[in-house]
Protein backbone atom coordinates (compact mmCIF):
# COMPACT_ATOMS: atom_id res chain seq x y z
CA UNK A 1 -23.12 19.36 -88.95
CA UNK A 2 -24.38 19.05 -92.61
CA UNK A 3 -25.38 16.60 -94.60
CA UNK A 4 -25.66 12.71 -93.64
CA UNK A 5 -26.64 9.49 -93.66
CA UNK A 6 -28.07 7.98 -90.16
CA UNK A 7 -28.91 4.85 -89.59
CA UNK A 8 -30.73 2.90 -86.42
CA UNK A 9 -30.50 -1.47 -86.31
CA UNK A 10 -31.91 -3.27 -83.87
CA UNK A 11 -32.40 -6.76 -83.49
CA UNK A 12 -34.78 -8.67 -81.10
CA UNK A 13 -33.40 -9.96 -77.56
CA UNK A 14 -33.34 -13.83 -78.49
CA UNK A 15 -30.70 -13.24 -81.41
CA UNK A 16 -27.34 -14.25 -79.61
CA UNK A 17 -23.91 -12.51 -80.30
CA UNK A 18 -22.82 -15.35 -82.35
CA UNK A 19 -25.59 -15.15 -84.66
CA UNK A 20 -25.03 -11.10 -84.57
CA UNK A 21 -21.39 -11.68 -85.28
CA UNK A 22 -21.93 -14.67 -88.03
CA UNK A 23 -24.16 -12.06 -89.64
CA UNK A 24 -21.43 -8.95 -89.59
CA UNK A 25 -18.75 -11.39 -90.64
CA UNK A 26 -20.58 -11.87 -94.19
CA UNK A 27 -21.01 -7.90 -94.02
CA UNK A 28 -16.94 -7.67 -93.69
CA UNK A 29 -16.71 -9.92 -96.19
CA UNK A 30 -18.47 -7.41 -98.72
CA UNK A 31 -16.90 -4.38 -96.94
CA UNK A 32 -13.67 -5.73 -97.98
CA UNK A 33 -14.46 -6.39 -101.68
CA UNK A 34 -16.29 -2.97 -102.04
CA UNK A 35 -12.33 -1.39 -101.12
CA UNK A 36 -12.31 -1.08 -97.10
CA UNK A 37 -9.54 -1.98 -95.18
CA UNK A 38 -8.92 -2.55 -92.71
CA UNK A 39 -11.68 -3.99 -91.37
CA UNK A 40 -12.25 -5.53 -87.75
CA UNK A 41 -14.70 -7.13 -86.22
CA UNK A 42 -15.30 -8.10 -82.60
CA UNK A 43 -17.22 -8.67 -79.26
CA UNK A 44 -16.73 -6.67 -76.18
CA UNK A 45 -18.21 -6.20 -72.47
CA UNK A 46 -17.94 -2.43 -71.29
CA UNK A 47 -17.09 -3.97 -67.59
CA UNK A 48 -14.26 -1.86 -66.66
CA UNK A 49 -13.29 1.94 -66.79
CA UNK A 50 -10.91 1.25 -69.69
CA UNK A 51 -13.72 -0.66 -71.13
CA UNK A 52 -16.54 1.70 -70.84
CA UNK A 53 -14.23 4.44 -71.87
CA UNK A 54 -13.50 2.50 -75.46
CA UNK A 55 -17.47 2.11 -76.00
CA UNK A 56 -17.38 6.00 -75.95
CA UNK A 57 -14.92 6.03 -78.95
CA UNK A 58 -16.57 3.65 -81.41
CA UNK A 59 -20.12 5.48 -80.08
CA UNK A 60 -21.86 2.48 -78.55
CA UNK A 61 -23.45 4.43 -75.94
CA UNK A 62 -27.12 5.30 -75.85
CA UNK A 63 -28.22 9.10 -75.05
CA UNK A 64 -31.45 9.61 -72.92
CA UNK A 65 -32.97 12.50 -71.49
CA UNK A 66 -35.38 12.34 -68.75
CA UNK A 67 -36.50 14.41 -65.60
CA UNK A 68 -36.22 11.69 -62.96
CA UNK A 69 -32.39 12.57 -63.70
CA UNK A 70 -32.69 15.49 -63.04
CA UNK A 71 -31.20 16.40 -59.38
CA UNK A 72 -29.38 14.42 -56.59
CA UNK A 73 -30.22 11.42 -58.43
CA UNK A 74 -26.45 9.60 -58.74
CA UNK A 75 -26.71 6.89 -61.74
CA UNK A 76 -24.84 3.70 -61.05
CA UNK A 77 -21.02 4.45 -62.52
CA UNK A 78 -21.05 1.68 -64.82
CA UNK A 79 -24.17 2.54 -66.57
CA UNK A 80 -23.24 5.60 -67.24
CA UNK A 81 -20.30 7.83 -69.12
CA UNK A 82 -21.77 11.15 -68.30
CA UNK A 83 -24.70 12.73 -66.47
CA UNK A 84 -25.65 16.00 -66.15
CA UNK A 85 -27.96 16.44 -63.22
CA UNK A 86 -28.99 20.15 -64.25
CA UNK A 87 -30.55 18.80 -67.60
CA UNK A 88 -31.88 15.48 -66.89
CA UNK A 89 -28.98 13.76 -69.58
CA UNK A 90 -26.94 10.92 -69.54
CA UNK A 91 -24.90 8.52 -71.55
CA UNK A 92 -25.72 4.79 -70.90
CA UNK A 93 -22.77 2.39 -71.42
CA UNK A 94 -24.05 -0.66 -73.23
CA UNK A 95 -23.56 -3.93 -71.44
CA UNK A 96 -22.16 -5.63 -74.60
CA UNK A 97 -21.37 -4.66 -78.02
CA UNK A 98 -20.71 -6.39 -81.44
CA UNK A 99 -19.05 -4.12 -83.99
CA UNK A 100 -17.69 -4.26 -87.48
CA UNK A 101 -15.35 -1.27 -87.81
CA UNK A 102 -14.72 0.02 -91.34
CA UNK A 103 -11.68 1.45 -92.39
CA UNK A 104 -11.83 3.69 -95.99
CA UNK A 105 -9.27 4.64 -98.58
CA UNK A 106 -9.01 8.47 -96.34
CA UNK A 107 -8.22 6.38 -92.99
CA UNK A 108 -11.75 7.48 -92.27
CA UNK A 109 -13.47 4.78 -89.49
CA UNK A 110 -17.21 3.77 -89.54
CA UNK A 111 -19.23 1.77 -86.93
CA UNK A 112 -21.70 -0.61 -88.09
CA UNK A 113 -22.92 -3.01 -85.28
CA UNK A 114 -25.38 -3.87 -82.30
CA UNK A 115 -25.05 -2.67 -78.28
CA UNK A 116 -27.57 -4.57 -76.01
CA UNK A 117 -28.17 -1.91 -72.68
CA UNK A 118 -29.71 -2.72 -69.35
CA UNK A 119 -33.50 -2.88 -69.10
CA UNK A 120 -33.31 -0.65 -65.82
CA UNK A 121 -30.73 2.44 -65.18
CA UNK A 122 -30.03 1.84 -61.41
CA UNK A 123 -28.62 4.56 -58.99
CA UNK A 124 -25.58 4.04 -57.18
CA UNK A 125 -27.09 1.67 -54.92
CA UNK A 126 -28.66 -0.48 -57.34
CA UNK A 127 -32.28 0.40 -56.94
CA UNK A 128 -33.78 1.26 -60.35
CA UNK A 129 -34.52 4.90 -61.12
CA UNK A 130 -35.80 4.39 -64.52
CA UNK A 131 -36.32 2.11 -67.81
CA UNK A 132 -33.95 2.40 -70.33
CA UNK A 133 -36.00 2.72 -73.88
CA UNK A 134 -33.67 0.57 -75.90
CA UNK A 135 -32.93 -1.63 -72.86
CA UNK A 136 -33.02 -5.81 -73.32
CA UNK A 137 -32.13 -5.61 -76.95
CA UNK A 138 -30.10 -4.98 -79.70
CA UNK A 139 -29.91 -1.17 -80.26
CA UNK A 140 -27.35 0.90 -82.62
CA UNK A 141 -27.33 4.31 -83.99
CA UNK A 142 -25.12 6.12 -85.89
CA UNK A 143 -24.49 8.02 -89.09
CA UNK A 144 -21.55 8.89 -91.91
CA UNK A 145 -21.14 12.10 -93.65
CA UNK A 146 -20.21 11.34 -96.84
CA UNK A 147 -22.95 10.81 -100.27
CA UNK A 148 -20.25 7.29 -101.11
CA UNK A 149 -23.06 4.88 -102.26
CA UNK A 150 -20.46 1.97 -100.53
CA UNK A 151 -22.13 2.70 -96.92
CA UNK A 152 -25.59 2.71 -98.38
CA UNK A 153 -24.68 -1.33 -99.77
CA UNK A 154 -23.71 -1.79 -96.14
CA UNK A 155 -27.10 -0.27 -94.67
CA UNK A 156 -28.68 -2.37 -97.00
CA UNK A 157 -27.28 -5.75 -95.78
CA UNK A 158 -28.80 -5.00 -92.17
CA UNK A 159 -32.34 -3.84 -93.63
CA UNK A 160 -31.92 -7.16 -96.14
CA UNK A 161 -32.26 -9.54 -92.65
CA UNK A 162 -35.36 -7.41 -90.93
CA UNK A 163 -32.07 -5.18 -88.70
CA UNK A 164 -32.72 -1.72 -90.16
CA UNK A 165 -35.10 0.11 -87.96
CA UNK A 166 -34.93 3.22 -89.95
CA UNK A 167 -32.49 5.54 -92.04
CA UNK A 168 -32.24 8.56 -92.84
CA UNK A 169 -29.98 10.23 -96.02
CA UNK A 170 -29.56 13.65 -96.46
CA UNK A 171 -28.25 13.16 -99.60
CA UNK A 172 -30.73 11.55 -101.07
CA UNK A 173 -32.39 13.34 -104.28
CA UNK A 174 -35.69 14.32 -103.53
């Protein structure tokens, strides 16, 4: 994989999507002056196939590994992108997302943003099989390989406001 730069935000459950988004929109605003573009920014619900299929691409979704999985167990299908019964794994669609998607000079796209998940995964008749870690609020994870300071500005923005859980950079001098 080699070297990178991850980063986890979260935010607690009583900040809306409109403060979330007010918040990225000032974000953008540097993105853009710092030489990204383009830039987008939006709200989405992962309600439909289509939907759930798009929060795979710009990495929304929430990994979790856990026995009770493990099985005949059969996750509700709009929880979940993939399980895999052998290991106990599964994807968890978010149940809403606010994103600000970066764009750099090498066409090169970066997620910076907030999912809010379920507090329960259910199985496929909507009894609850488990808690979802991260469920009932704000949750994102993701990282860049590349040492450009430009994304570490960003990073800093969220951990400015109390959203930066933790980050890790590889390329860091030690």
């Amino acid at each position: 994989m080699g070297l990178t730069y991850k980063f986890t935000f979260t935010a607690p459950t009583t900040t809306t999507a409109a403060d979330l988004e007010k918040f990225l929109k000032t974000v953008e605003s540097d993105a853009r002056t710092m030489g990204f573009k383009p830039t987008e920014l939006f709200q989405a619900t992962f309600d439909t196939k289509e939907r759930r299929d798009f929060a795979r691409r710009i990495r929304t979704m929430y990994r979790m590994t856990d026995d009770r999985l493990k099985g005949v167990v059969i996750p509700a299908e709009n929880q979940v992108w993939k399980h895999n019964s052998n290991f106990g794994d599964c994807w968890i669609v978010p149940e809403l997302a606010v994103v600000l998607v970066l764009t750099d000079e090498r066409q090169m796209e970066s997620v910076f943003g907030f999912a809010r998940y379920a507090e329960t995964l259910n199985d496929f008749n909507g009894r609850p099989i488990l808690e979802i870690p991260v469920g009932g609020r704000w949750y994102f994870t993701d990282f860049v390989q590349t040492p450009d300071v430009r994304y570490r500005k960003i990073v800093s923005r969220f951990a400015d406001v109390g959203f930066l859980e933790s980050a890790k950079d590889d390329f860091a001098s030690k």
